[in-house]
N, C-alpha and C. Protein backbone atom coordinates (compact mmCIF):
# COMPACT_ATOMS: atom_id res chain seq x y z
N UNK A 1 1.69 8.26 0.80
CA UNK A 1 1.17 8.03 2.13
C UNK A 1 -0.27 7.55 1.99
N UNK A 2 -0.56 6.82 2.34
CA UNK A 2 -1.96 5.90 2.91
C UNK A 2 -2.81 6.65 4.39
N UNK A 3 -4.12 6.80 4.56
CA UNK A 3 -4.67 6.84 5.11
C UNK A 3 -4.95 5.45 6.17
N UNK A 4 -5.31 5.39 7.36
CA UNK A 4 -5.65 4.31 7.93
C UNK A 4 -6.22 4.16 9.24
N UNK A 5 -7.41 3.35 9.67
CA UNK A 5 -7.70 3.43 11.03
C UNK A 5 -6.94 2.60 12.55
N UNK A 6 -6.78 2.96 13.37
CA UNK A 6 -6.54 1.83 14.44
C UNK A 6 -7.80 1.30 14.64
N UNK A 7 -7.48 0.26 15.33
CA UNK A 7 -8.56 -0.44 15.73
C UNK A 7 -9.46 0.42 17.18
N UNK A 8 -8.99 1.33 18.00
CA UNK A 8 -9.58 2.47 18.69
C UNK A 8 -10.18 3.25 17.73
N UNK A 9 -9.80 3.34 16.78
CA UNK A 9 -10.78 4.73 15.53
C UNK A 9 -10.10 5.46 15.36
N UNK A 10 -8.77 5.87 15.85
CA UNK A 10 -7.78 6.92 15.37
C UNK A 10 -7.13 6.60 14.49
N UNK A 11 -7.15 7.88 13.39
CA UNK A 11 -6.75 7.94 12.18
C UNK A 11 -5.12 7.98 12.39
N UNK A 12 -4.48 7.73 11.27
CA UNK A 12 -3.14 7.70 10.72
C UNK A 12 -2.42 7.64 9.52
N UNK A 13 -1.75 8.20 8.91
CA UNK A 13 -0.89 8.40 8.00
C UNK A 13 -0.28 7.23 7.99
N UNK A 14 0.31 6.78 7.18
CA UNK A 14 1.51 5.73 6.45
C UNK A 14 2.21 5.57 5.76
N UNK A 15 3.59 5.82 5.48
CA UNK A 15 4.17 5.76 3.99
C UNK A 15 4.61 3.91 4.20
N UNK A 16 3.42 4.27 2.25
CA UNK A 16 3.22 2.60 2.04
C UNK A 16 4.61 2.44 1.68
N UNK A 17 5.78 3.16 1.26
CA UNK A 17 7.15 2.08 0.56
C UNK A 17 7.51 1.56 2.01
N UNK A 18 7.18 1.65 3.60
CA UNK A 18 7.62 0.75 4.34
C UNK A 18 7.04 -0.40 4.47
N UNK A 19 5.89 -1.01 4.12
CA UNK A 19 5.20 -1.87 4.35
C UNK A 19 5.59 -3.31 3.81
N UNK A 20 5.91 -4.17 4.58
CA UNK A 20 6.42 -5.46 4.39
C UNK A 20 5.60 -6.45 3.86
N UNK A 21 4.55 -6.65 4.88
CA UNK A 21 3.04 -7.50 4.80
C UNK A 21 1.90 -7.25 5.02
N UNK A 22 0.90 -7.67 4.73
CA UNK A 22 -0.53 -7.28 4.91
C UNK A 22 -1.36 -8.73 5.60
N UNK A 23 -1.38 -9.27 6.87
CA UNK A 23 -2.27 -10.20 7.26
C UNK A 23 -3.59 -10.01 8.06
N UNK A 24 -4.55 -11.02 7.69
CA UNK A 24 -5.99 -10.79 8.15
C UNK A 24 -5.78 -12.19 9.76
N UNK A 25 -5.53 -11.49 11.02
CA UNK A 25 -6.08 -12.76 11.88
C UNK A 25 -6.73 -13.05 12.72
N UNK A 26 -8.06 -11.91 12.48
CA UNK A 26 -8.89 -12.14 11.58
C UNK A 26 -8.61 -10.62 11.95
N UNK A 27 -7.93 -9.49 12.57
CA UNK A 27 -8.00 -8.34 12.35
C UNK A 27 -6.87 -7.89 11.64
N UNK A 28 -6.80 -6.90 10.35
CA UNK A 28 -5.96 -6.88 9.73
C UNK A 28 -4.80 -6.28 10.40
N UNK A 29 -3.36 -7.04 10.14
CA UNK A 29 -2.25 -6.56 10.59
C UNK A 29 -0.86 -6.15 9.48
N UNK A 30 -0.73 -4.70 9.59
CA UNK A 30 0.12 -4.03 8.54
C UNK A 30 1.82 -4.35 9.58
N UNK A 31 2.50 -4.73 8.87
CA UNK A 31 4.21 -5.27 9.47
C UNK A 31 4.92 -4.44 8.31
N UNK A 32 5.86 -3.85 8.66
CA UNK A 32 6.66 -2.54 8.09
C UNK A 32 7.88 -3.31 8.22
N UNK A 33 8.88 -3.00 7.68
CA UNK A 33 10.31 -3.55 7.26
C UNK A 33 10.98 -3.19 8.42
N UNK A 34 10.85 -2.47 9.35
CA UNK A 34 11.67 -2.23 10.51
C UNK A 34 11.09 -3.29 11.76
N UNK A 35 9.98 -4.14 11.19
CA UNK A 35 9.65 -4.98 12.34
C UNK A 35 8.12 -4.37 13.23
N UNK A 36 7.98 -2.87 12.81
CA UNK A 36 6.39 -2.67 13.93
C UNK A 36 5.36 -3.27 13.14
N UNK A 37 4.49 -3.25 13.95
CA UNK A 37 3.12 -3.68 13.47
C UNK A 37 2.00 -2.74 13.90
N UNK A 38 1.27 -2.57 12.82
CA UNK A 38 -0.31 -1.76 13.07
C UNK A 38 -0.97 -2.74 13.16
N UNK A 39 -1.91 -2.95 13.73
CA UNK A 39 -3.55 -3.25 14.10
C UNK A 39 -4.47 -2.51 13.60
N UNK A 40 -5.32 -2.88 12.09
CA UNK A 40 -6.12 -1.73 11.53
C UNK A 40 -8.12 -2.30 11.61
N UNK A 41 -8.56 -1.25 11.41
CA UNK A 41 -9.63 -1.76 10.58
C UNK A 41 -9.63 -2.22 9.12
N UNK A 42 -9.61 -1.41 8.32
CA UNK A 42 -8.84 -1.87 6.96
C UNK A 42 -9.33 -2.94 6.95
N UNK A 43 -9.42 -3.94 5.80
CA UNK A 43 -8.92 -5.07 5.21
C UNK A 43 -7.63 -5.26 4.34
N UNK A 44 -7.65 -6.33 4.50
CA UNK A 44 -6.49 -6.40 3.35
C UNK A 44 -5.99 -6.11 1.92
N UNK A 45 -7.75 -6.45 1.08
CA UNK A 45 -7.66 -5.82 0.15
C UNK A 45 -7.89 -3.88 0.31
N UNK A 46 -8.34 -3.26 1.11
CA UNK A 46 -8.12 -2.31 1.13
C UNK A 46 -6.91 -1.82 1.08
N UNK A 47 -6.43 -1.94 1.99
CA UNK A 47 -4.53 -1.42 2.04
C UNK A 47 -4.23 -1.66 1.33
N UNK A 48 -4.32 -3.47 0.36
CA UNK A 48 -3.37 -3.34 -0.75
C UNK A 48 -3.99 -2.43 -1.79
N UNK A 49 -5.28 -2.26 -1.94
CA UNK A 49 -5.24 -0.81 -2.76
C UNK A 49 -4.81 0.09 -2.68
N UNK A 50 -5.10 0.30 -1.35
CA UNK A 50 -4.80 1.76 -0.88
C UNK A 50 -2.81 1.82 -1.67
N UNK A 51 -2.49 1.07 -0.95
CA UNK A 51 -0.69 1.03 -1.55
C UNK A 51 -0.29 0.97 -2.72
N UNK A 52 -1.39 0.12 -3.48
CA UNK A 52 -1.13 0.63 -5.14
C UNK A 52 -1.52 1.33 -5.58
N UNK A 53 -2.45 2.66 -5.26
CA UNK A 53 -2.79 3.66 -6.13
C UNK A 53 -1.72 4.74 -5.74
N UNK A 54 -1.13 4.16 -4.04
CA UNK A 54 0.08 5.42 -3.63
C UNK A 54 1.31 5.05 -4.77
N UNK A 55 1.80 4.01 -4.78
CA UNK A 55 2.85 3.65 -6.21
C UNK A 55 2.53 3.93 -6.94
N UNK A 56 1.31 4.12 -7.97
CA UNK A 56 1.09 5.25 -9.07
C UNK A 56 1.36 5.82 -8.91
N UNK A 57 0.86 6.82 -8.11
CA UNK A 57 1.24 7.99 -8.18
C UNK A 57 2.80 8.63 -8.13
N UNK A 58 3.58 7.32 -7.23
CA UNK A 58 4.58 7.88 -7.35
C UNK A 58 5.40 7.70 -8.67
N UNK A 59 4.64 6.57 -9.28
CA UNK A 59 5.30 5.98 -10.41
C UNK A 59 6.12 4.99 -10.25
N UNK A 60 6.23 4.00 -8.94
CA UNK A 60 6.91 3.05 -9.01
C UNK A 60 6.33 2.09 -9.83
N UNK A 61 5.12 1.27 -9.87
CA UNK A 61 4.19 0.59 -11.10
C UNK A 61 3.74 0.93 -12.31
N UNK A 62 5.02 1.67 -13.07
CA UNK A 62 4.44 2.49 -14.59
C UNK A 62 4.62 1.22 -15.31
N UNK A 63 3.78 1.16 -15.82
CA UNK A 63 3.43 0.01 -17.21
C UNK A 63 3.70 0.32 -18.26
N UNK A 64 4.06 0.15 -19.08
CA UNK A 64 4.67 0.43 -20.56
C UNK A 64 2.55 0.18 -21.24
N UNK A 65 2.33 1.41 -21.97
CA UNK A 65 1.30 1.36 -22.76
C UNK A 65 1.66 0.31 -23.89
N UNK A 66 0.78 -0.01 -24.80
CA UNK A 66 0.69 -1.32 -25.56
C UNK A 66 1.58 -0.72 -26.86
N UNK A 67 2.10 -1.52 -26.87
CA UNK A 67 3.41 -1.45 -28.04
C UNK A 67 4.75 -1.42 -27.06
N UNK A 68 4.53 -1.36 -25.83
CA UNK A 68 6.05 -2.13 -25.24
C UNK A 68 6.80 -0.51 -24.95
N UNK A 69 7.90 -0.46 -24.45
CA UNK A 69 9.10 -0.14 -23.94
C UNK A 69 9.19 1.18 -25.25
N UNK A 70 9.52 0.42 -26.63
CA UNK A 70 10.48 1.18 -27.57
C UNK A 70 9.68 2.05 -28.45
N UNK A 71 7.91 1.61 -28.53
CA UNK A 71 7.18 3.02 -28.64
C UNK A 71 7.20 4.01 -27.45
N UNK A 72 7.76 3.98 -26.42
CA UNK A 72 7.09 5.18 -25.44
C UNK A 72 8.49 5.96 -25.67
N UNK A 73 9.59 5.64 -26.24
CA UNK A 73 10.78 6.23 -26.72
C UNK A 73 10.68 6.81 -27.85
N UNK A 74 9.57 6.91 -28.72
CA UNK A 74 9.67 7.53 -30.43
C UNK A 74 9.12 8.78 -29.96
């Protein structure tokens, strides 16, 4: 879950695995896979941080450390 402002100043929760798109026009607008839309303060690069440090954590973006795939198996 993501933190986030409306554009009134009220705070909100988000679970980023719904999030479809991220556009700036010129106020940033978050579009979720079911079709709503937020109106944030945010920027764009914010949220998209904000959404990739929430996929760490969950571990959807695990990277294989250097030596690949078949060292993290020894």
């Amino acid at each position: 879950m993501i933190s986030l402002t409306k554009l009134n100043g009220k705070r909100f929760v988000l679970n980023a695995l719904y999030i479809e798109q991220i556009e700036a026009f010129p106020d940033t607008t978050v579009t979720l896979t079911n079709g709503k839309k937020f109106v944030i303060r945010e920027t764009v690069e914010q949220v998209a941080a904000r959404a990739s440090e929430f996929y760490q954590q969950l571990g959807v973006f695990r990277l294989p450390k250097a030596g690949g795939l078949d060292r993290e198996r020894e």
